[in-house]
N, C-alpha and C. Protein backbone atom coordinates (compact mmCIF):
# COMPACT_ATOMS: atom_id res chain seq x y z
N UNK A 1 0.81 -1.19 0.00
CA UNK A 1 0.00 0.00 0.00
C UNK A 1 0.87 1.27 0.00
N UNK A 2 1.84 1.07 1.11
CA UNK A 2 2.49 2.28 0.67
C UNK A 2 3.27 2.50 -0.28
N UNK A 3 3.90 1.71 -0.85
CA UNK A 3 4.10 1.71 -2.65
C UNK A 3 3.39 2.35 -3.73
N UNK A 4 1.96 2.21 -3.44
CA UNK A 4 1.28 2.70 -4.38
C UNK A 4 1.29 4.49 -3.97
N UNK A 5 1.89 4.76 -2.55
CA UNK A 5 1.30 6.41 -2.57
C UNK A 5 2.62 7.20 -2.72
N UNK A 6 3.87 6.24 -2.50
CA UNK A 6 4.66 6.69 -3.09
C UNK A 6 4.54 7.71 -4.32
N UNK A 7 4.33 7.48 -5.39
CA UNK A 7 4.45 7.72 -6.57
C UNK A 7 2.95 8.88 -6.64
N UNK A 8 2.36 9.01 -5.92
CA UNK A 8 1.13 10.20 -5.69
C UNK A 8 1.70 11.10 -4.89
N UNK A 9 2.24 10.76 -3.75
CA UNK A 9 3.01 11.54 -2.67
C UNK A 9 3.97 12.58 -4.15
N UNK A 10 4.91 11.73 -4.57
CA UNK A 10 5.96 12.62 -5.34
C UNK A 10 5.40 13.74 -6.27
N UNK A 11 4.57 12.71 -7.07
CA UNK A 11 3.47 13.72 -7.58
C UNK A 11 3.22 14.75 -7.19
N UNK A 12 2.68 15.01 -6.25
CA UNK A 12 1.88 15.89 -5.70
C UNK A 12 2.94 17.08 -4.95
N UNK A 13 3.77 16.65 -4.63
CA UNK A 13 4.84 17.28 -3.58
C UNK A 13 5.98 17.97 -4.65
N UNK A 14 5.98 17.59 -6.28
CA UNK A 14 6.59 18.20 -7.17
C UNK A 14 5.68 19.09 -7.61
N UNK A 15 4.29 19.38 -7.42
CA UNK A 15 3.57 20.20 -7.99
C UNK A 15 3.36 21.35 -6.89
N UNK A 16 3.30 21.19 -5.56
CA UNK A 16 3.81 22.11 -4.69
C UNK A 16 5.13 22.50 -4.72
N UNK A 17 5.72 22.61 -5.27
CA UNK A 17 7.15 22.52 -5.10
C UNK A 17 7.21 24.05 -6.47
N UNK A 18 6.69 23.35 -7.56
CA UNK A 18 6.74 23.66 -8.83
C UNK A 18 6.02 25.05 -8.21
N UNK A 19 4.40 25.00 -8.10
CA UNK A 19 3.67 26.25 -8.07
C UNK A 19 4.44 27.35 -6.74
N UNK A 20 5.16 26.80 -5.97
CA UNK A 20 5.90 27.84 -4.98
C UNK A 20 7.15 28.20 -5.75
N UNK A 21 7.55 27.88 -6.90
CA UNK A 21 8.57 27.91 -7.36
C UNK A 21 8.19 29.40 -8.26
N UNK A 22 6.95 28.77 -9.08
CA UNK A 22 6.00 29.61 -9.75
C UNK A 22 5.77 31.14 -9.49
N UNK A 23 4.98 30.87 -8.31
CA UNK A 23 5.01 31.85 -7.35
C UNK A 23 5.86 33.03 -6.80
N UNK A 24 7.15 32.28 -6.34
CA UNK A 24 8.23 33.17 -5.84
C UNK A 24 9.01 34.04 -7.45
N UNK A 25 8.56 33.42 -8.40
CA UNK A 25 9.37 33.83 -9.71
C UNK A 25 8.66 35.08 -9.97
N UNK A 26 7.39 35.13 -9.76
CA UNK A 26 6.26 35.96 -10.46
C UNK A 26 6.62 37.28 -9.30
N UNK A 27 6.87 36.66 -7.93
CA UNK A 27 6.64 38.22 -7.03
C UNK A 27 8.03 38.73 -7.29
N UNK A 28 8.70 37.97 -7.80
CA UNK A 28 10.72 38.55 -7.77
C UNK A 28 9.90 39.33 -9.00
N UNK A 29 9.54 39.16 -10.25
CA UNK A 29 9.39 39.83 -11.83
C UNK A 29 8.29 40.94 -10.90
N UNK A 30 7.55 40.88 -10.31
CA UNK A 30 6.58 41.92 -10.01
C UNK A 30 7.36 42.95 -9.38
N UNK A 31 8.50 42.76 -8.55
CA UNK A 31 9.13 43.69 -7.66
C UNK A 31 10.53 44.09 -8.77
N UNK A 32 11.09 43.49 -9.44
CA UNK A 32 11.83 44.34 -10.64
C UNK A 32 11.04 45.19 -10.96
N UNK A 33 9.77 44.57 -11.67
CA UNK A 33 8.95 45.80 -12.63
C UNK A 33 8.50 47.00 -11.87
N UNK A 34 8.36 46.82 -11.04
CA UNK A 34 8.16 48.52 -9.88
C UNK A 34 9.19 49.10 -9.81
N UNK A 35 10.15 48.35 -9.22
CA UNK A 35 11.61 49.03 -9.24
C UNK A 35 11.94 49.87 -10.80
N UNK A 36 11.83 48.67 -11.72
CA UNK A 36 11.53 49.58 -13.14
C UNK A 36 10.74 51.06 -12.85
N UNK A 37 9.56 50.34 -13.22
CA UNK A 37 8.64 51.99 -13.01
C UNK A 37 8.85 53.06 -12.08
N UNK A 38 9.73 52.96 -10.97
CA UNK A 38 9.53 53.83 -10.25
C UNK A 38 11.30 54.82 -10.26
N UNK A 39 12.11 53.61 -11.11
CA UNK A 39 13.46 54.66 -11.25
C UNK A 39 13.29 55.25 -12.65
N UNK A 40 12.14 54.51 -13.44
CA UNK A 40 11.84 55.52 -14.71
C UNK A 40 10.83 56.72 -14.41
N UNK A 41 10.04 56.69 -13.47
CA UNK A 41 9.72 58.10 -13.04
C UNK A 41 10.90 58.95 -12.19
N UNK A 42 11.37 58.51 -11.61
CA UNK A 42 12.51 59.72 -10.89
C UNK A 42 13.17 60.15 -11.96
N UNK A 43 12.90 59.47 -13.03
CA UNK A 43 13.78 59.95 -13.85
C UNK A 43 13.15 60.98 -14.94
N UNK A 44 12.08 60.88 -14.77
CA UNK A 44 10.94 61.89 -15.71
C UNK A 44 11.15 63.35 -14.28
N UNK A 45 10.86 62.83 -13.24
CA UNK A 45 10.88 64.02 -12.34
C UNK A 45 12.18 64.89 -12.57
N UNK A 46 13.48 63.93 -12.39
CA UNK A 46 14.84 64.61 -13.06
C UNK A 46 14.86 65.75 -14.17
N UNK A 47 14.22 65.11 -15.27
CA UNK A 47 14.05 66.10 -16.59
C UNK A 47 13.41 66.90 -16.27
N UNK A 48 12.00 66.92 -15.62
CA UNK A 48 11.04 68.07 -15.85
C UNK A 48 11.60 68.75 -14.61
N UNK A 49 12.41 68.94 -14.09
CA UNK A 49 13.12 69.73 -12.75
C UNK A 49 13.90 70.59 -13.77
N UNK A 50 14.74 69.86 -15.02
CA UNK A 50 15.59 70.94 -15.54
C UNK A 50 14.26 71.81 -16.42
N UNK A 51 13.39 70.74 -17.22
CA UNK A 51 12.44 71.65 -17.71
C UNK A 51 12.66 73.08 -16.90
N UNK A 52 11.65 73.25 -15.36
CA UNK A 52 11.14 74.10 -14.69
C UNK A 52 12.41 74.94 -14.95
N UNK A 53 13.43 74.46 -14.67
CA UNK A 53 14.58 75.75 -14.54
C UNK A 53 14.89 76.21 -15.80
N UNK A 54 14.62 75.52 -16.91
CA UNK A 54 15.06 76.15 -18.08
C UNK A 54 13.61 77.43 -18.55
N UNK A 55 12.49 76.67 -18.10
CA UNK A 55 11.56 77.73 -17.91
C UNK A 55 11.51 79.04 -17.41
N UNK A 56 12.08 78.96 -16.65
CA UNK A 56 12.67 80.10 -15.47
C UNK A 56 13.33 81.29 -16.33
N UNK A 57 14.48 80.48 -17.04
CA UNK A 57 15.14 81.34 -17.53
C UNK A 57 14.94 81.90 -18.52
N UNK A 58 13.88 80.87 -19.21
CA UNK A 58 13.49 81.73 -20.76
C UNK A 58 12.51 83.09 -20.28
N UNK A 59 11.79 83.10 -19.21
CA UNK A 59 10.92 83.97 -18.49
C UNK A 59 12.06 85.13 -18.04
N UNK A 60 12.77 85.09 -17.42
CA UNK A 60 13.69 86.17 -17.48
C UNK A 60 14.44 86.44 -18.27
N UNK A 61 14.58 85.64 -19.29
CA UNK A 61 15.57 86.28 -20.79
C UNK A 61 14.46 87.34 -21.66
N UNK A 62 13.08 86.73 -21.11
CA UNK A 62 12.01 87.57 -22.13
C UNK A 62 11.45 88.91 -21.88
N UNK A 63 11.46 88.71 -20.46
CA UNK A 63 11.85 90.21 -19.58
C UNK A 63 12.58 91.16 -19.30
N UNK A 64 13.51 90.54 -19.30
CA UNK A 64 15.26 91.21 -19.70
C UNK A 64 14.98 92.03 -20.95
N UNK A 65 14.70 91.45 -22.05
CA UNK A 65 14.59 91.41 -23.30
C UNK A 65 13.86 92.95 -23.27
N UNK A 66 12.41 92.80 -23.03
CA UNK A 66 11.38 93.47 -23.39
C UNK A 66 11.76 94.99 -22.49
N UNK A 67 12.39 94.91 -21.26
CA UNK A 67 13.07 95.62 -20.00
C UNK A 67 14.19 96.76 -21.24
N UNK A 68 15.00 96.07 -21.68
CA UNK A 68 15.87 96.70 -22.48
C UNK A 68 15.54 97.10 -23.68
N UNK A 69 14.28 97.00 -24.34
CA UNK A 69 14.00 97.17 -25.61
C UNK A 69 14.08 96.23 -26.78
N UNK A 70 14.31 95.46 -26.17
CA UNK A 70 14.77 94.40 -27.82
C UNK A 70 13.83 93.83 -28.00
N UNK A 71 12.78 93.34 -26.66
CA UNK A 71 11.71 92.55 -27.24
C UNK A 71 10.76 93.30 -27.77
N UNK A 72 10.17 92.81 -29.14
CA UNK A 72 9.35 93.76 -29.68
C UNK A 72 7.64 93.85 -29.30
N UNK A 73 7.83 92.85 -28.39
CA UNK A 73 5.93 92.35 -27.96
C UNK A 73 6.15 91.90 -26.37
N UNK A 74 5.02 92.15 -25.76
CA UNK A 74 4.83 91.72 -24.66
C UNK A 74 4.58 89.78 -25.12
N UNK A 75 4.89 89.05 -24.23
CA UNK A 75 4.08 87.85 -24.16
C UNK A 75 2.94 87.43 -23.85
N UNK A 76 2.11 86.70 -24.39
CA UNK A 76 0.44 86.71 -24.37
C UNK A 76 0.72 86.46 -22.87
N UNK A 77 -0.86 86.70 -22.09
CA UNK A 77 -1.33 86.06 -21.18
C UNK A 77 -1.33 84.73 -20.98
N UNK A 78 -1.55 84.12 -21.62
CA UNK A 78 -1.40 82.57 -21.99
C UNK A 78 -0.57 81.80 -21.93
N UNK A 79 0.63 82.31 -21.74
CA UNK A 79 2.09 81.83 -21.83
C UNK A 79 2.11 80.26 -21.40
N UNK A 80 3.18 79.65 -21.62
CA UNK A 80 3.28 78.38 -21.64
C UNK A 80 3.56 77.95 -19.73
N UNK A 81 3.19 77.24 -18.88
CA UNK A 81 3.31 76.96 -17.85
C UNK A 81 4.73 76.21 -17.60
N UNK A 82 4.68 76.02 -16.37
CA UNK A 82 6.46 75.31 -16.29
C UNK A 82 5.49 73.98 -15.99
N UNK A 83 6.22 72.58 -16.28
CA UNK A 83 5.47 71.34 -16.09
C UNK A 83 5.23 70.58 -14.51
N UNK A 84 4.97 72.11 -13.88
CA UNK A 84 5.23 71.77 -12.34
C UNK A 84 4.02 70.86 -11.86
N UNK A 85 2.90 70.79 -12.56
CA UNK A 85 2.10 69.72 -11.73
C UNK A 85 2.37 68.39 -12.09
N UNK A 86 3.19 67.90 -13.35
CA UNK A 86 3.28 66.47 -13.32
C UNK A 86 4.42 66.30 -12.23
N UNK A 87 5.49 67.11 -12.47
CA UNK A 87 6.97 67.05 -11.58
C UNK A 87 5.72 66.83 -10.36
N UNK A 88 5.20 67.43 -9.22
CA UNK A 88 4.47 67.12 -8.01
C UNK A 88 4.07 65.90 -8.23
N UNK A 89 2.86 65.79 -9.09
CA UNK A 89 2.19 64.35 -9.25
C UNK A 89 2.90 63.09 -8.87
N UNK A 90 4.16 62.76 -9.77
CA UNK A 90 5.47 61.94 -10.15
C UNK A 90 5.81 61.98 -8.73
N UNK A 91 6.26 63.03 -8.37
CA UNK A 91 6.73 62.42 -6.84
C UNK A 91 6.15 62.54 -5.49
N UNK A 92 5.02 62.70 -5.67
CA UNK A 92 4.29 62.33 -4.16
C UNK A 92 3.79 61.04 -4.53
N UNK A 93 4.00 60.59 -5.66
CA UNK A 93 3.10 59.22 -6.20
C UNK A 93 4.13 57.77 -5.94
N UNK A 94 5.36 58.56 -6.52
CA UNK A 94 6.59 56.94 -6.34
C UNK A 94 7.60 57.82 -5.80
N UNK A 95 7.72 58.30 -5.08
CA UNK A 95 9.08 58.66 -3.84
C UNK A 95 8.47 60.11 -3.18
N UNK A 96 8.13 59.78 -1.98
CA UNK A 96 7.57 60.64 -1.01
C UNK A 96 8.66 61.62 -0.34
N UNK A 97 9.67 61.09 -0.64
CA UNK A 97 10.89 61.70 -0.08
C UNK A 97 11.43 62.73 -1.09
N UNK A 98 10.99 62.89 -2.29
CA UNK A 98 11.53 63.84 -2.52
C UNK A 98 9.85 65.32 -3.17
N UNK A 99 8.67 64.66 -2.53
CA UNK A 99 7.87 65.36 -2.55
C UNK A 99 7.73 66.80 -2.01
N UNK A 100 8.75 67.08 -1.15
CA UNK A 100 7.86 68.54 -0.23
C UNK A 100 9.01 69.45 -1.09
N UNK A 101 10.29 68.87 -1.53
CA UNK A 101 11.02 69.48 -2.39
C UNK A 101 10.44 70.06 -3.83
N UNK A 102 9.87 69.11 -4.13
CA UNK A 102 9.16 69.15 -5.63
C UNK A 102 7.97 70.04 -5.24
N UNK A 103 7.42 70.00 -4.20
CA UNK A 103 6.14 70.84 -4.10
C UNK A 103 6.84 72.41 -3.96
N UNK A 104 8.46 72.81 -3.33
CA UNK A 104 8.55 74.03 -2.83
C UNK A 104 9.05 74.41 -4.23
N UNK A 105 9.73 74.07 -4.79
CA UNK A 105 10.01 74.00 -6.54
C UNK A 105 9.00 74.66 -7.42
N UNK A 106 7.83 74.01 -7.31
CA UNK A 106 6.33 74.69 -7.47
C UNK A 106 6.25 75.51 -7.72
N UNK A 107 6.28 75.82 -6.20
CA UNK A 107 5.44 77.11 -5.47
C UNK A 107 6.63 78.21 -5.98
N UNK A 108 8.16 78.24 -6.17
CA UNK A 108 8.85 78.96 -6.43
C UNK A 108 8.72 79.33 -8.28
N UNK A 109 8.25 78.06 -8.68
CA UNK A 109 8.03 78.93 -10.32
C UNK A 109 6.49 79.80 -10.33
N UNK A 110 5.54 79.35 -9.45
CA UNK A 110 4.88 80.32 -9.03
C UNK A 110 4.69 81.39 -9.38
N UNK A 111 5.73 81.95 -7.93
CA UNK A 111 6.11 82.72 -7.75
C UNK A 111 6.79 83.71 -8.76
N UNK A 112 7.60 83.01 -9.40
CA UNK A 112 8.38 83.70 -10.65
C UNK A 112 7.15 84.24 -11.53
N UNK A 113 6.21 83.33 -11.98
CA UNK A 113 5.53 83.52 -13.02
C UNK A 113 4.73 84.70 -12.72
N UNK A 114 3.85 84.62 -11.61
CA UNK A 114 3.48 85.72 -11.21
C UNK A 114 4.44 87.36 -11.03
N UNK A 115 5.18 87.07 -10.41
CA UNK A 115 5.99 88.52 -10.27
C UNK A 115 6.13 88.97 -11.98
N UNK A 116 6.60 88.28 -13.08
CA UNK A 116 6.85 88.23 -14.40
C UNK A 116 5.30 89.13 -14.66
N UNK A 117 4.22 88.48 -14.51
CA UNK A 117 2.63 88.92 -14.98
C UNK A 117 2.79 90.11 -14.41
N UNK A 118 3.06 90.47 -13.35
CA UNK A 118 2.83 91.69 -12.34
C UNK A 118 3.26 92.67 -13.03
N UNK A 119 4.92 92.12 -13.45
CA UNK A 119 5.91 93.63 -13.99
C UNK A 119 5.13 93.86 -15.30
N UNK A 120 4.43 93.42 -16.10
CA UNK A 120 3.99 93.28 -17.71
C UNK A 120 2.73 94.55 -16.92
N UNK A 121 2.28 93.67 -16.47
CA UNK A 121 0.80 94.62 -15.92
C UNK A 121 0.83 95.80 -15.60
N UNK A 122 2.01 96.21 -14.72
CA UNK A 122 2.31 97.66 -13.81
C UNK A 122 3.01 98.14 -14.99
N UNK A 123 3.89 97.65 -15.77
CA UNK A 123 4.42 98.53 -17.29
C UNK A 123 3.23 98.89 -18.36
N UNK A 124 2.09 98.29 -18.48
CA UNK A 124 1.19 98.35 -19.30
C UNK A 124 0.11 99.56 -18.32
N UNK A 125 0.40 99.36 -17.43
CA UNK A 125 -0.66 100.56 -16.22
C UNK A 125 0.16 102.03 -16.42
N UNK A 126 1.35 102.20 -16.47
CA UNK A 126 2.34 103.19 -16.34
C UNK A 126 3.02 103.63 -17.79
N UNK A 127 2.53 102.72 -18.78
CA UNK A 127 2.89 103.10 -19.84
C UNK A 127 4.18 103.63 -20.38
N UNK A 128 4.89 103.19 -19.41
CA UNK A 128 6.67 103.49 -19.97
C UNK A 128 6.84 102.46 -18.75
N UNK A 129 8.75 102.25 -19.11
CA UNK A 129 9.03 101.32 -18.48
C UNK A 129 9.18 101.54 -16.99
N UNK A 130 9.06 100.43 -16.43
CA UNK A 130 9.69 100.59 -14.93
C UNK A 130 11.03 100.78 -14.42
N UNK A 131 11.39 101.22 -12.99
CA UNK A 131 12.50 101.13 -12.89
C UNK A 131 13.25 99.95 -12.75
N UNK A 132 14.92 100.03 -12.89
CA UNK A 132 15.49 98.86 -13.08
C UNK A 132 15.25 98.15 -11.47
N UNK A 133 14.93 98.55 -10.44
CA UNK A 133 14.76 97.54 -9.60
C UNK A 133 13.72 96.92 -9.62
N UNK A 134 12.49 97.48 -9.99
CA UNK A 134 11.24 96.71 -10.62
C UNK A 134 11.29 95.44 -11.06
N UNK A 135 12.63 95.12 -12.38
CA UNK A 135 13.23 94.24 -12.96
C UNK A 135 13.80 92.89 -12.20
N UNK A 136 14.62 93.51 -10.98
CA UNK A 136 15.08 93.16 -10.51
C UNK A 136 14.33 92.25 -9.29
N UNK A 137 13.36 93.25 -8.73
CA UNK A 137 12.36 92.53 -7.87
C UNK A 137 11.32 91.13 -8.33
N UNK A 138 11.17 91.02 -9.69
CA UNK A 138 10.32 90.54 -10.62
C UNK A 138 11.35 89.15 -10.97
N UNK A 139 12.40 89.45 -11.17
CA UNK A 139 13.27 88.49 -11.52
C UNK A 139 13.94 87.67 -10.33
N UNK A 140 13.97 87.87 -9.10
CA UNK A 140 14.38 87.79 -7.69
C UNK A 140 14.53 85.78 -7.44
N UNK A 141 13.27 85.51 -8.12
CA UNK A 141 12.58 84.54 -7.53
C UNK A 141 13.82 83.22 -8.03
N UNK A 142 14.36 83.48 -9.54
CA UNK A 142 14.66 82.89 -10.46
C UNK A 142 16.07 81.70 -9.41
N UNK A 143 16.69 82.86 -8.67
CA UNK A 143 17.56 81.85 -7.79
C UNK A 143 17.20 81.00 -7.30
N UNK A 144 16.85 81.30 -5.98
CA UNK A 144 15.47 80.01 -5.59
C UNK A 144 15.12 78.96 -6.25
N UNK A 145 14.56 79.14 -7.43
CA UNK A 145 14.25 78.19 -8.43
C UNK A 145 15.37 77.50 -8.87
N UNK A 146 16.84 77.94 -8.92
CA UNK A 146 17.76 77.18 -9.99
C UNK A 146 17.73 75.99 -8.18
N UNK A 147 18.27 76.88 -7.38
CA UNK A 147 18.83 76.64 -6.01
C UNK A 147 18.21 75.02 -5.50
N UNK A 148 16.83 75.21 -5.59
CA UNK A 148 15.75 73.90 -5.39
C UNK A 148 15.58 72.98 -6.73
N UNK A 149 15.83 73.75 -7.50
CA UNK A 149 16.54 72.56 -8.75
C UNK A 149 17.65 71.75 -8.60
N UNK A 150 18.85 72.34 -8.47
CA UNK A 150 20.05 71.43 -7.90
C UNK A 150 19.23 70.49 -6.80
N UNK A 151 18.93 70.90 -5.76
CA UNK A 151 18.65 70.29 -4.57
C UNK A 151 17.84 68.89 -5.23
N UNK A 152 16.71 69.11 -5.89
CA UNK A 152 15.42 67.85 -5.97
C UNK A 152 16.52 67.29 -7.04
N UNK A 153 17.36 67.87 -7.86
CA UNK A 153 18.25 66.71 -8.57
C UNK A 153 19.25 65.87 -7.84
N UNK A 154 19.68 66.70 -6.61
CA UNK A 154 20.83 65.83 -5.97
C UNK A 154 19.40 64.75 -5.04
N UNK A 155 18.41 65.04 -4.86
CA UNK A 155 18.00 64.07 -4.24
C UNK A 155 17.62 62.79 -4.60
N UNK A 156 17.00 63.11 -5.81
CA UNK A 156 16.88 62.21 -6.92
C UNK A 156 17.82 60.85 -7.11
N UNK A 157 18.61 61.88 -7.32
CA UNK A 157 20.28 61.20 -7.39
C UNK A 157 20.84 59.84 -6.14
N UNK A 158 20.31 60.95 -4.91
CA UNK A 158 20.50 59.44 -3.65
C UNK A 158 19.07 58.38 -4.17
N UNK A 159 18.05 58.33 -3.95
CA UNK A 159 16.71 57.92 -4.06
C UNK A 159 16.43 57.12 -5.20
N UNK A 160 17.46 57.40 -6.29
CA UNK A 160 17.23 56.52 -7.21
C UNK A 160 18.27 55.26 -7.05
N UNK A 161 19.15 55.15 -6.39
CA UNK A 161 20.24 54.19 -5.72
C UNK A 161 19.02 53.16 -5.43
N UNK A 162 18.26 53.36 -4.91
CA UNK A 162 17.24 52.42 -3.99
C UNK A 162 16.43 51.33 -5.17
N UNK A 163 16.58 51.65 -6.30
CA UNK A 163 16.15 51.32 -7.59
C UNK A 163 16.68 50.70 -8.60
N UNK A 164 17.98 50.62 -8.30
CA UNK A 164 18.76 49.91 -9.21
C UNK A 164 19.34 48.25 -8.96
């Protein structure tokens, strides 16, 4: 009798064997593929960080510009935004740690963008230009912005270690 369960026993004990085998293969490929997805978003957050700062600067080259005479037009109202809500989205979503950075990043192109609208507005109210500290006050923000750029890139930089 026990001869015959031999050969059911093995059976059966290779198919547990097999499906835990199964199993452990599928959660190792499930935990690469996050690790995937989540050092290919730090890495979208990376870019759109230089985005924001390169934003920055085209906003004060256009001000500069228009400040000194060369630009021949104001810029619409409409102007193009810096891509600061996906940069937030991206990282309060897959690395929390570098979220309150990315949120002050934000709030600092904000800031820029607005002071930028302000000086257009108070030059268009006053009908000649402002003074050069006007310029200067309006443009203020732009450090800040490069400053918390470096920063959410060097953080990036540790945080994505965790991913590879």
């Amino acid at each position: 009798m026990l001869k015959d369960l031999i050969p059911v026993l093995s059976v059966m004990a290779g198919g547990i064997i097999g499906f835990l085998g199964a199993s452990l293969q599928q959660r190792a490929s499930m935990k690469l593929d996050r690790r995937k997805l989540i050092r290919e978003r730090l890495e979208e957050v990376y870019l759109l960080s230089r985005q924001v700062e390169e934003w920055g600067l085209d906003q004060v080259k256009e001000l500069t510009s228009f400040f000194t005479g060369l630009g021949n037009h104001k810029p619409e109202s409409g102007a193009e935004d810096p891509p600061t809500v996906r940069l937030v989205m991206l990282a309060k979503i897959y690395e929390p740690r570098i979220a309150d950075v990315s949120v002050r990043l934000s709030g600092e192109a904000d800031i820029l963008q607005h002071n930028v609208f302000e000086y257009y507005l108070d030059t268009a109210k006053a009908e000649e230009p402002l003074p050069i500290e006007a310029l200067q006050k309006a443009i203020m923000p732009l450090d800040d912005l490069q400053k918390t750029g470096k920063e959410l890139r060097a953080l990036i930089e540790r945080c994505v270690q965790d991913y590879i």
